[in-house]
C-alpha atoms as a PDB file:
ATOM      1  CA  UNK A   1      83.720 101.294  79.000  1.00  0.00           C
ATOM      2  CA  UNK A   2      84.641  97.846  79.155  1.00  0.00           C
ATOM      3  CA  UNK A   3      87.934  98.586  81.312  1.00  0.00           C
ATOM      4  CA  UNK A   4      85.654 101.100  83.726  1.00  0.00           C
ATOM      5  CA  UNK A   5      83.639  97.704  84.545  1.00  0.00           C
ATOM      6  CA  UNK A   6      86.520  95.275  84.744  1.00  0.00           C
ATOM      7  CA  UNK A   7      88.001  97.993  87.217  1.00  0.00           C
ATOM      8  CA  UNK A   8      85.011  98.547  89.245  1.00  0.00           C
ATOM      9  CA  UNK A   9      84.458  94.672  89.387  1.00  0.00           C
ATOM     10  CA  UNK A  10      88.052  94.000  90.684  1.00  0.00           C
ATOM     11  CA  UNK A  11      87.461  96.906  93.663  1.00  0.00           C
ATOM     12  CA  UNK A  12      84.398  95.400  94.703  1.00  0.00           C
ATOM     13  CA  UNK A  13      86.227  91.744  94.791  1.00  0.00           C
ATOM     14  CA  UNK A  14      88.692  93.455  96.819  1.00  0.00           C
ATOM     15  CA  UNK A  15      86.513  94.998  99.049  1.00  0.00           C
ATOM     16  CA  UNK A  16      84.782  91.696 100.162  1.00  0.00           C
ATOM     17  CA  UNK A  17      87.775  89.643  99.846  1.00  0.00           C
ATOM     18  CA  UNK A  18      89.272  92.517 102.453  1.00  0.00           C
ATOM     19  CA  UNK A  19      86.073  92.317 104.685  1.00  0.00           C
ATOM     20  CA  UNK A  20      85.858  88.320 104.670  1.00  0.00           C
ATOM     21  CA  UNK A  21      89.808  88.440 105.838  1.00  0.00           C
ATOM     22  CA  UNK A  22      89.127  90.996 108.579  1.00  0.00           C
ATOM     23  CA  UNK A  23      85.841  89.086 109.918  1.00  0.00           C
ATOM     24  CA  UNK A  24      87.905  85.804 109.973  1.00  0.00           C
ATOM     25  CA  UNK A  25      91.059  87.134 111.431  1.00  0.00           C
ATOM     26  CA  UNK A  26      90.490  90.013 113.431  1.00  0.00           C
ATOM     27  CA  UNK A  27      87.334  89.357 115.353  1.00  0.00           C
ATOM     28  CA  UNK A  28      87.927  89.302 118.472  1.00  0.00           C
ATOM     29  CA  UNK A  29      87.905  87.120 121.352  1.00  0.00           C
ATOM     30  CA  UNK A  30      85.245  85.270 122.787  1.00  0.00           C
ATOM     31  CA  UNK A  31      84.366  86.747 126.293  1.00  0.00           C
ATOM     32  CA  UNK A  32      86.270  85.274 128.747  1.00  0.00           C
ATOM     33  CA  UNK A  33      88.987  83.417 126.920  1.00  0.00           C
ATOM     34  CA  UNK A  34      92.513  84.644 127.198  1.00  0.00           C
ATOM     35  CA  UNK A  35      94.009  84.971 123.577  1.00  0.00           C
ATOM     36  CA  UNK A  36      97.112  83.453 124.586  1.00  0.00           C
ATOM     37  CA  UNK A  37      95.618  80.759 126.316  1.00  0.00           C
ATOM     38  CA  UNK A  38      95.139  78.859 123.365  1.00  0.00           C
ATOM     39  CA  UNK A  39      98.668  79.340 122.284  1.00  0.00           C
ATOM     40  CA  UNK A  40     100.290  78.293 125.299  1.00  0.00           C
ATOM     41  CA  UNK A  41      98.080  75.433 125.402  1.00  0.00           C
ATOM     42  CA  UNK A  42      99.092  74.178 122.560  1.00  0.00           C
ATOM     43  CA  UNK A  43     102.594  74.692 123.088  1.00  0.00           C
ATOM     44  CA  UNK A  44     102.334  72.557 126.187  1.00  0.00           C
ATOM     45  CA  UNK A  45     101.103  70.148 124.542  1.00  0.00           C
ATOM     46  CA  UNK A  46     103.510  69.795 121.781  1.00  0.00           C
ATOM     47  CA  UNK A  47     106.225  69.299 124.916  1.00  0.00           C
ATOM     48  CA  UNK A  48     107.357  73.042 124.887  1.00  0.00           C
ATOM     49  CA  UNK A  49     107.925  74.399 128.711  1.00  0.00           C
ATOM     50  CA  UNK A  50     109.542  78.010 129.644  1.00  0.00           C
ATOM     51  CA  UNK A  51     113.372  78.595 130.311  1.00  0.00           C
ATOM     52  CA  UNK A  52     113.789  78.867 134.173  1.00  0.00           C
ATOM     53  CA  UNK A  53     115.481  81.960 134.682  1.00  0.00           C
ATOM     54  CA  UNK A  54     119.027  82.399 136.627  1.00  0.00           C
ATOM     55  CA  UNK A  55     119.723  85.839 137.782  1.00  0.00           C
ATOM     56  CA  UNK A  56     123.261  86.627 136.433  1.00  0.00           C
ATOM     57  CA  UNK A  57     123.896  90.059 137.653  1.00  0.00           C
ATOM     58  CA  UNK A  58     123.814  91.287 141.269  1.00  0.00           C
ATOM     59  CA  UNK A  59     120.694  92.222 143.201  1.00  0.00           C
ATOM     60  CA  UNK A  60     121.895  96.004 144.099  1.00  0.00           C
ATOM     61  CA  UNK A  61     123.729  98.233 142.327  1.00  0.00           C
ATOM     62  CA  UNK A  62     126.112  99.175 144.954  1.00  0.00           C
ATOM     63  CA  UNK A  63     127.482  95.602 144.630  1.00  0.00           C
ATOM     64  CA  UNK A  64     128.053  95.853 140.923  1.00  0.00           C
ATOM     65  CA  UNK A  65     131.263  97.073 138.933  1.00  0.00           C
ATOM     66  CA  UNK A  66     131.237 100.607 138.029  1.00  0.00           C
ATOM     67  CA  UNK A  67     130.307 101.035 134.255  1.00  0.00           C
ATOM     68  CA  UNK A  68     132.261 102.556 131.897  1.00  0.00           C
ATOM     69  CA  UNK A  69     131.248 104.272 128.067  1.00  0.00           C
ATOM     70  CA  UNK A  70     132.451 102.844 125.219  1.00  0.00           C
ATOM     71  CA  UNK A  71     134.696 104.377 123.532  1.00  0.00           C
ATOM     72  CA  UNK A  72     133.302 105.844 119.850  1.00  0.00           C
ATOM     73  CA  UNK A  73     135.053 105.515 116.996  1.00  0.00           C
ATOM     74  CA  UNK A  74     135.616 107.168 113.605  1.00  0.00           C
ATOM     75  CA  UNK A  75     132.696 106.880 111.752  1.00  0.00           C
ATOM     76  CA  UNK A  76     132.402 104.395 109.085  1.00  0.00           C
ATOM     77  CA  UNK A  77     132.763 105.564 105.394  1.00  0.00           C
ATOM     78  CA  UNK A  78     128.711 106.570 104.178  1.00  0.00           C
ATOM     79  CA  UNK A  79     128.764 104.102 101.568  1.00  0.00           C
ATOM     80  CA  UNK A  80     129.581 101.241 104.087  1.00  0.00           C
ATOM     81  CA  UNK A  81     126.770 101.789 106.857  1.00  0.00           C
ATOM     82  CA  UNK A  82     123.465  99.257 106.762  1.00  0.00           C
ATOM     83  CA  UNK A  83     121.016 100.998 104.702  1.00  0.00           C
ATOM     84  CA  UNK A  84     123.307 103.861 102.776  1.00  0.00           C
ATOM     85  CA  UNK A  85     121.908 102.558  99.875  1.00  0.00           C
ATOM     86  CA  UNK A  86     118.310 103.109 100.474  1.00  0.00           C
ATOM     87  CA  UNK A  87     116.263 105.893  99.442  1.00  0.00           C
ATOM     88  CA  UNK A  88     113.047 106.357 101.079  1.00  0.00           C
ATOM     89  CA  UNK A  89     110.439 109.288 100.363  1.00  0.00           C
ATOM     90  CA  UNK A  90     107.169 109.756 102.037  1.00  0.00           C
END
């Protein structure tokens, strides 16, 4: 009996623990503020300032190289390709 209390005691902690995280970090914004306003606000202030951006290609297509495919090659061994080793089940 005494587990069936200590278990129903820690869901309930979870619970509010869950709600009090979800009122303090998910509520949303107040009405007319811009979420990101804040942020870039204070990245402005901390001396942050966007890239400028250089266009590096050309404007029109017709004016650009044609592309070609890469060529594919053999495929890698199993064992050797990122994530081989995992096993995931749903």
């Amino acid at each position: 009996m005494q587990v069936n209390a200590t278990i129903i005691a820690a869901q309930q902690a979870a619970r509010e623990a869950r709600d009090r995280f979800q009122t303090s970090h998910l509520t949303p914004a107040a009405p007319g503020v811009v979420q990101g306003a804040a942020f870039t606000a204070a990245l402005e202030k901390e001396g942050f300032a966007p890239l400028t951006l250089k266009q590096t290609a050309p404007a029109s297509a017709s004016q650009a190289p044609p592309r070609t495919a890469p060529q594919a090659g053999p495929d890698a061994a199993p064992l050797s390709r990122p994530g081989s080793w995992l096993d995931i089940k749903v």
